[in-house]
N, C-alpha and C. Protein backbone atom coordinates (compact mmCIF):
# COMPACT_ATOMS: atom_id res chain seq x y z
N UNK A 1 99.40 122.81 105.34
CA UNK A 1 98.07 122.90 104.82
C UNK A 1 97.63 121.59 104.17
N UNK A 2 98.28 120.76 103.61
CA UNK A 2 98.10 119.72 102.84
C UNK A 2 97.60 118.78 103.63
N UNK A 3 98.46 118.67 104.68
CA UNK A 3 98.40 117.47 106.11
C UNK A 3 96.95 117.95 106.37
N UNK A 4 96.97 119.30 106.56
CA UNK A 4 95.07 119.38 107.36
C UNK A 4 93.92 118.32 106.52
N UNK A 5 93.74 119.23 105.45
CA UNK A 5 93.30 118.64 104.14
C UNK A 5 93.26 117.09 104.17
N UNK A 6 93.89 116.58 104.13
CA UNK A 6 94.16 114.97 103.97
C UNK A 6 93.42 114.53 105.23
N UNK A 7 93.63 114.86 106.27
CA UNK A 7 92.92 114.75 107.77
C UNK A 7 91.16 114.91 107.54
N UNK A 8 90.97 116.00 107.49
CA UNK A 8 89.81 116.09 107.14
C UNK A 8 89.15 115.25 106.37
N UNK A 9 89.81 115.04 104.80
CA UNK A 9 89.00 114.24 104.00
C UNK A 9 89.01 112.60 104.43
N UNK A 10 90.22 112.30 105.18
CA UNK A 10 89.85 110.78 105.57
C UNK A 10 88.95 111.04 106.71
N UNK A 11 88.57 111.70 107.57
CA UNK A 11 87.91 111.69 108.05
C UNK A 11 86.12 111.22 107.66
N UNK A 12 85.88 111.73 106.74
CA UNK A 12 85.04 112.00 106.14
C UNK A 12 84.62 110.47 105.04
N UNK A 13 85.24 110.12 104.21
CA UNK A 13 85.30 109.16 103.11
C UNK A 13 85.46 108.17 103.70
N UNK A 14 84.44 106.57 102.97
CA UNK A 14 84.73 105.48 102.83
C UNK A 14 85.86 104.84 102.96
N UNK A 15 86.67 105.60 101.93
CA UNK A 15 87.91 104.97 101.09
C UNK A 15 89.13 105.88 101.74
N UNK A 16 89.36 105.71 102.96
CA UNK A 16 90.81 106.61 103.35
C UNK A 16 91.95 106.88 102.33
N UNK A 17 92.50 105.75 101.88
CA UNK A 17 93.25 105.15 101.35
C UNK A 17 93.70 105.32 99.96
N UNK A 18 92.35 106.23 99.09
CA UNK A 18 92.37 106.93 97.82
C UNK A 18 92.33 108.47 98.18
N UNK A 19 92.39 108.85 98.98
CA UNK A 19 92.73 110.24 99.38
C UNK A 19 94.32 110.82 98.97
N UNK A 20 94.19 111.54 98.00
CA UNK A 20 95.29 112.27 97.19
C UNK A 20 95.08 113.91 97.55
N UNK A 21 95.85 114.91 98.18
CA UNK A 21 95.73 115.95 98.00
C UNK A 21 97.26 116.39 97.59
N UNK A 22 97.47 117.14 96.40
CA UNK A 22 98.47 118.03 95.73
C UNK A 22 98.68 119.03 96.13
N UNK A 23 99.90 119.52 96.30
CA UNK A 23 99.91 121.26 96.69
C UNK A 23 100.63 121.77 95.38
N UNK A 24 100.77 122.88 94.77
CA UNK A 24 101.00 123.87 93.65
C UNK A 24 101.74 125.58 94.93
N UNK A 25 102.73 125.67 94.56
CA UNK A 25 102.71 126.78 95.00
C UNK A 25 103.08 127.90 93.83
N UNK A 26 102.37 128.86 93.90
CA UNK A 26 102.72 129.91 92.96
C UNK A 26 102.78 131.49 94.13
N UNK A 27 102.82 132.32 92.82
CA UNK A 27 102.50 133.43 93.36
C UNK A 27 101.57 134.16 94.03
N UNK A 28 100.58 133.49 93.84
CA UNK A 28 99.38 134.02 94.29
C UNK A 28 99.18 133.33 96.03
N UNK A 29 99.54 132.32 95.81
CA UNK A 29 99.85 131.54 96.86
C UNK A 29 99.54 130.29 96.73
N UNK A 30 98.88 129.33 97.64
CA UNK A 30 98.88 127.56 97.49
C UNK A 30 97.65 127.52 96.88
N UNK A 31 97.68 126.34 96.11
CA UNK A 31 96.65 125.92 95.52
C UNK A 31 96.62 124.38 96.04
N UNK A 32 95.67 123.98 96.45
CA UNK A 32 95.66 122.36 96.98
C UNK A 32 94.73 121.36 96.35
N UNK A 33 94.85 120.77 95.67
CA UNK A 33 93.69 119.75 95.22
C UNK A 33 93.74 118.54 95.23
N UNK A 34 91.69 118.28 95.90
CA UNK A 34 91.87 117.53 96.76
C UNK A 34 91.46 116.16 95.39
N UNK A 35 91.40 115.02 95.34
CA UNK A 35 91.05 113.93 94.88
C UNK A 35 90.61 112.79 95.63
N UNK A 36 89.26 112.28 95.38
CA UNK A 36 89.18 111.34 96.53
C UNK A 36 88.52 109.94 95.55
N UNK A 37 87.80 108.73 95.78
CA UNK A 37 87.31 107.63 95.13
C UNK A 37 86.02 108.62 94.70
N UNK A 38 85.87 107.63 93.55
CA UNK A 38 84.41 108.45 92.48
C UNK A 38 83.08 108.15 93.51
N UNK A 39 83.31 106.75 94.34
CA UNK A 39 81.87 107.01 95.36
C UNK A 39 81.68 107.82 96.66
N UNK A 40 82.63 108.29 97.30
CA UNK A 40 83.25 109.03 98.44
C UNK A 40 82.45 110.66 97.73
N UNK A 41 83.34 111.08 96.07
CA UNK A 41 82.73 112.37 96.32
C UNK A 41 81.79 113.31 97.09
N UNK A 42 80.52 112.35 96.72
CA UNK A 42 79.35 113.15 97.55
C UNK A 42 79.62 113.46 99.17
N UNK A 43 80.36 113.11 99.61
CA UNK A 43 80.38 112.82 100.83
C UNK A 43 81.40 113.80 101.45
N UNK A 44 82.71 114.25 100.05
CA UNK A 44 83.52 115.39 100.79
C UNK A 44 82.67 116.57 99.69
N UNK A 45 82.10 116.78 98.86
CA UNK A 45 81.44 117.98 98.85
C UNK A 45 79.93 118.50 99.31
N UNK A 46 79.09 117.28 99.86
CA UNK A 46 77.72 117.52 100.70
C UNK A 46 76.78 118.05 100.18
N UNK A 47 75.34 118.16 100.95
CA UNK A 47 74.49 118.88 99.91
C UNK A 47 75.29 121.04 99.78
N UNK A 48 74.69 120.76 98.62
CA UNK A 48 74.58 121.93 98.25
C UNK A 48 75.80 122.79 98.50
N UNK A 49 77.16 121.46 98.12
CA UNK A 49 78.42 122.39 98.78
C UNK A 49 79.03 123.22 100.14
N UNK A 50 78.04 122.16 100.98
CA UNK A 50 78.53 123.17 102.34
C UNK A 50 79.20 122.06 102.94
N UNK A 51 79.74 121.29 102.93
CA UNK A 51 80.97 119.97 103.21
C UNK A 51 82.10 120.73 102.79
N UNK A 52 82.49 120.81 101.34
CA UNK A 52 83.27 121.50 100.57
C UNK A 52 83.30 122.68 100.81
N UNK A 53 82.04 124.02 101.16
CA UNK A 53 82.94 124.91 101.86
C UNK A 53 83.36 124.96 103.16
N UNK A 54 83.07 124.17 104.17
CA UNK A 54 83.17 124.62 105.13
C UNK A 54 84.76 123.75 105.27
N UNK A 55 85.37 123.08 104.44
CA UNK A 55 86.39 122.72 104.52
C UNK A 55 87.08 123.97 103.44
N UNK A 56 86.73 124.70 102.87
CA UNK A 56 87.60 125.31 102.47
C UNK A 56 87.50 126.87 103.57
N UNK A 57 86.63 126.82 104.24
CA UNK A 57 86.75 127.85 104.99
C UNK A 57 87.78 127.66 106.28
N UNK A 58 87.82 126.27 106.70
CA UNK A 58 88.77 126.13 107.59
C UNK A 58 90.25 126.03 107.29
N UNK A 59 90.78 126.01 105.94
CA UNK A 59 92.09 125.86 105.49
C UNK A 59 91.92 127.25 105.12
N UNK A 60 91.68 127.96 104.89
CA UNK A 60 91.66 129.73 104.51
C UNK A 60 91.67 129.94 105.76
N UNK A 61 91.39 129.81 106.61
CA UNK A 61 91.64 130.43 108.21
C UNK A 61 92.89 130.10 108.66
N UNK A 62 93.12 128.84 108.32
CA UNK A 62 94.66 128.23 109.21
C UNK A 62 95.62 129.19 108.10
N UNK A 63 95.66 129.30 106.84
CA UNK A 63 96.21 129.91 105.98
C UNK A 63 96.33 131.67 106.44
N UNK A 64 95.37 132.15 106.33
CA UNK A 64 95.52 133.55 107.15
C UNK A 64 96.71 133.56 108.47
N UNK A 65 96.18 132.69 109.19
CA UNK A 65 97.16 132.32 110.51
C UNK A 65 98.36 132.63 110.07
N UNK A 66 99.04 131.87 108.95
CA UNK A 66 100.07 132.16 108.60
C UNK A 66 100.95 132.75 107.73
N UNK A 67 99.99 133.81 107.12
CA UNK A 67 100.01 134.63 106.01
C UNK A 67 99.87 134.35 104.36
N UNK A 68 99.04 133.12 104.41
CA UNK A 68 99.49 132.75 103.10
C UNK A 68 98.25 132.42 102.43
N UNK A 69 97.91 133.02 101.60
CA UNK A 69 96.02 132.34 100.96
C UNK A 69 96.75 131.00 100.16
N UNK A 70 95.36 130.62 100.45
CA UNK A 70 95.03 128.97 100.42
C UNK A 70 93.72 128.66 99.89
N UNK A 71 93.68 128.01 98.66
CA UNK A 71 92.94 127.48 97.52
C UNK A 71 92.96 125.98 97.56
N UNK A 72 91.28 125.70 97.62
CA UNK A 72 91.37 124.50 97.28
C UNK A 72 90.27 124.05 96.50
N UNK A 73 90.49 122.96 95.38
CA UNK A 73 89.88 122.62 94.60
C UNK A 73 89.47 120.91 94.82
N UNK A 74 88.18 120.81 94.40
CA UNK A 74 87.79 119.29 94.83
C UNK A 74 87.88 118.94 92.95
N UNK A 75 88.48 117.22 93.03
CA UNK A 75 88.05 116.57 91.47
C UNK A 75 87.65 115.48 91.87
């Protein structure tokens, strides 16, 4: 899940190269957060958050795939 994540957001951003995503695993299941350069933001969360969800809708799908919910947080 992490690898997707990271894919996606360089895709997306200026700054490949400051692309940080963390994984957390608990009980509930993964938590992933993403970090990217302070000018890039706008660019992985979009207007009105539909960048940011539609990337979190595609890692909740690959996650289902494999039984495991999947959280992700943008900073």
């Amino acid at each position: 899940m992490k690898e997707l994540v990271e894919t996606i957001a360089k895709a997306l951003v200026d700054e490949p190269d400051q692309v940080i995503v963390t994984e957390q695993v608990s009980e509930k299941g993964i938590l992933l957060t993403l970090k990217v350069a302070q000018t890039d933001i706008g660019k992985v969360i979009g207007k009105q958050g539909r960048v940011a969800n539609a990337i979190r809708s595609v890692v909740k799908a690959a996650g289902i795939r494999k039984g495991v919910h999947v959280m992700v947080n943008i900073e």
